[in-house]
C-alpha atoms as a PDB file:
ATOM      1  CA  UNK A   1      61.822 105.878  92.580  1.00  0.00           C
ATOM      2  CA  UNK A   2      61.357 102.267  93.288  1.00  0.00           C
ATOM      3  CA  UNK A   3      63.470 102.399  96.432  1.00  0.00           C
ATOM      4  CA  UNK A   4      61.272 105.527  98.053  1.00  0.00           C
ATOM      5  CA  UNK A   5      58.328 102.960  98.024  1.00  0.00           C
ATOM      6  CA  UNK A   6      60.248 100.087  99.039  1.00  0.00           C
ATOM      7  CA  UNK A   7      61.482 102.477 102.019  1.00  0.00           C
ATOM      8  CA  UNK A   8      57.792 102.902 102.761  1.00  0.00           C
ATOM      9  CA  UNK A   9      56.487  99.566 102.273  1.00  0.00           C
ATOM     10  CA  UNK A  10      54.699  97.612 104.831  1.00  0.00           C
ATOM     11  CA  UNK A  11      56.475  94.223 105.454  1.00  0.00           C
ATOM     12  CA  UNK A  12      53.502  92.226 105.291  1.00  0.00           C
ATOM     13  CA  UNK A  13      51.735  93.125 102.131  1.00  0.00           C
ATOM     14  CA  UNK A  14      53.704  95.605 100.600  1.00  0.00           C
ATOM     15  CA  UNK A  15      51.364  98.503 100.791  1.00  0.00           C
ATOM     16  CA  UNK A  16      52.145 101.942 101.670  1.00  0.00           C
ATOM     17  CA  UNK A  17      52.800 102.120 106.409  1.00  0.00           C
ATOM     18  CA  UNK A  18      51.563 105.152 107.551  1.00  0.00           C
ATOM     19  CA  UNK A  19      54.046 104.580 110.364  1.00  0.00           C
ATOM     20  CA  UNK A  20      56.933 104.761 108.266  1.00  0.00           C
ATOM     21  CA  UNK A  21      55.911 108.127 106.319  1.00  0.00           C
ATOM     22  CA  UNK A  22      55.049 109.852 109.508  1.00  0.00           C
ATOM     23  CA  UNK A  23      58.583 108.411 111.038  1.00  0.00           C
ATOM     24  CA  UNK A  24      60.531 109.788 107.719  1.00  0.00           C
ATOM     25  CA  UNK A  25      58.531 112.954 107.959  1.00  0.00           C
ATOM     26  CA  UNK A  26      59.095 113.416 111.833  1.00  0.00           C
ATOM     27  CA  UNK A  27      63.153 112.599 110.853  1.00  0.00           C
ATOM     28  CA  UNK A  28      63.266 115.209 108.036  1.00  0.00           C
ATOM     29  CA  UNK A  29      61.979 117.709 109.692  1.00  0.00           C
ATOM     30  CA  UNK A  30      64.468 117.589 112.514  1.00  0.00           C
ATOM     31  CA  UNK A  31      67.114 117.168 110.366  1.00  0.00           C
ATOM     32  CA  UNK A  32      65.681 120.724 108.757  1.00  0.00           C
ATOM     33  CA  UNK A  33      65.394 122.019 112.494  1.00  0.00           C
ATOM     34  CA  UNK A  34      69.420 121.167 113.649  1.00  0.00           C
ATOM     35  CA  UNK A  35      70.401 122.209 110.182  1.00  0.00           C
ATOM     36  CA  UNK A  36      68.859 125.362 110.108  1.00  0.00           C
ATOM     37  CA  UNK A  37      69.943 125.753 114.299  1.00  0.00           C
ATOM     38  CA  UNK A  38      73.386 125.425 112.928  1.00  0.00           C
ATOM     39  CA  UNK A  39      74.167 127.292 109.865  1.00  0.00           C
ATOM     40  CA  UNK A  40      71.282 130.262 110.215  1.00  0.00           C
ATOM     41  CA  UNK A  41      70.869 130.212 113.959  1.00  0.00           C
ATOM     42  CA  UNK A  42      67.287 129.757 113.490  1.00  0.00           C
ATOM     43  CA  UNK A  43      66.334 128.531 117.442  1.00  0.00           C
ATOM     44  CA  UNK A  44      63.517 125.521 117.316  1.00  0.00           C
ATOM     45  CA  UNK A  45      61.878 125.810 120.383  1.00  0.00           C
ATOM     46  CA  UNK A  46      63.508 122.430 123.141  1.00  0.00           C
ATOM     47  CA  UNK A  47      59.929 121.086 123.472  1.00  0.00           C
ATOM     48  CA  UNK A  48      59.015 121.013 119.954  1.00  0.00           C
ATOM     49  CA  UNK A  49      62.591 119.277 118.959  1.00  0.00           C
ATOM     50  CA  UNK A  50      61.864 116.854 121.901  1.00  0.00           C
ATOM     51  CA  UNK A  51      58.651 115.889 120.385  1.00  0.00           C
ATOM     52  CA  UNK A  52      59.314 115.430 117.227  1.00  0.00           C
ATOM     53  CA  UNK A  53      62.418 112.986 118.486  1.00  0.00           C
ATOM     54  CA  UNK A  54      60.015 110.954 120.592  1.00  0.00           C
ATOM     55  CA  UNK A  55      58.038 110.468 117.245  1.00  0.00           C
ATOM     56  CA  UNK A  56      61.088 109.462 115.494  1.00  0.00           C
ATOM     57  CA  UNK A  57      62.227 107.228 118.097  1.00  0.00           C
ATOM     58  CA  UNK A  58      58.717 105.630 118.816  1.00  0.00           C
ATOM     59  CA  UNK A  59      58.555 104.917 115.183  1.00  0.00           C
ATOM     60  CA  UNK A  60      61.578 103.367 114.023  1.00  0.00           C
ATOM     61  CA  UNK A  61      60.604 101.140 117.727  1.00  0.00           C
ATOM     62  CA  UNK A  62      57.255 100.070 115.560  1.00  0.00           C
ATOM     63  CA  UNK A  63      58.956  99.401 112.215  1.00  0.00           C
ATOM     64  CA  UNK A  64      61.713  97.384 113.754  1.00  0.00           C
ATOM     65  CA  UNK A  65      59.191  95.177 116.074  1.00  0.00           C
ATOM     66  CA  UNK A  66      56.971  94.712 112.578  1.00  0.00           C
ATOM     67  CA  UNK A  67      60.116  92.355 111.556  1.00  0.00           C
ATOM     68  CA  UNK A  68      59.568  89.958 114.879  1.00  0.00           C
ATOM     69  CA  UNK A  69      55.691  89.506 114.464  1.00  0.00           C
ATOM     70  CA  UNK A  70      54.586  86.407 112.143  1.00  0.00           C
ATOM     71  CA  UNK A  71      53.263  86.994 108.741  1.00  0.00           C
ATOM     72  CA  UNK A  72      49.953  86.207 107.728  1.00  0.00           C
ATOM     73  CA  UNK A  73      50.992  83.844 105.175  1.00  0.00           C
ATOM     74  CA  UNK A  74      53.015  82.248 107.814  1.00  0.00           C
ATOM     75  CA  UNK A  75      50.482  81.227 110.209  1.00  0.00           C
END
């Protein structure tokens, strides 16, 4: 369970980023949506799967830039 939170963690004080749930929430659910495209041929509607990508994308842009920006404790 330790490694859910440490997936989650901020990198600067170790507290729960909001932009990393959101990101892993955005990701799940269109991993549900191909999924569910593919073996049930349940159709998720182009715009909505576009969205939710752009979330995913924009997101994982955020968390990766949060490794180039100086810590607090550094300055």
């Amino acid at each position: 369970m330790s490694w859910i939170r440490s997936m989650v963690a901020d990198s600067i004080n170790d507290s729960v980023s909001s932009k990393r749930v959101v990101t892993i929430f955005a990701f799940a659910l269109c991993s549900l949506g191909f999924v569910c495209d593919l073996f049930w041929d349940l159709k998720v509607g182009e715009n909505i799967y576009e969205g939710m990508m752009y979330i995913v994308i924009a997101g994982l842009g955020f968390t990766a830039s949060e490794k180039f920006t100086k810590k607090e404790n550094e300055k």
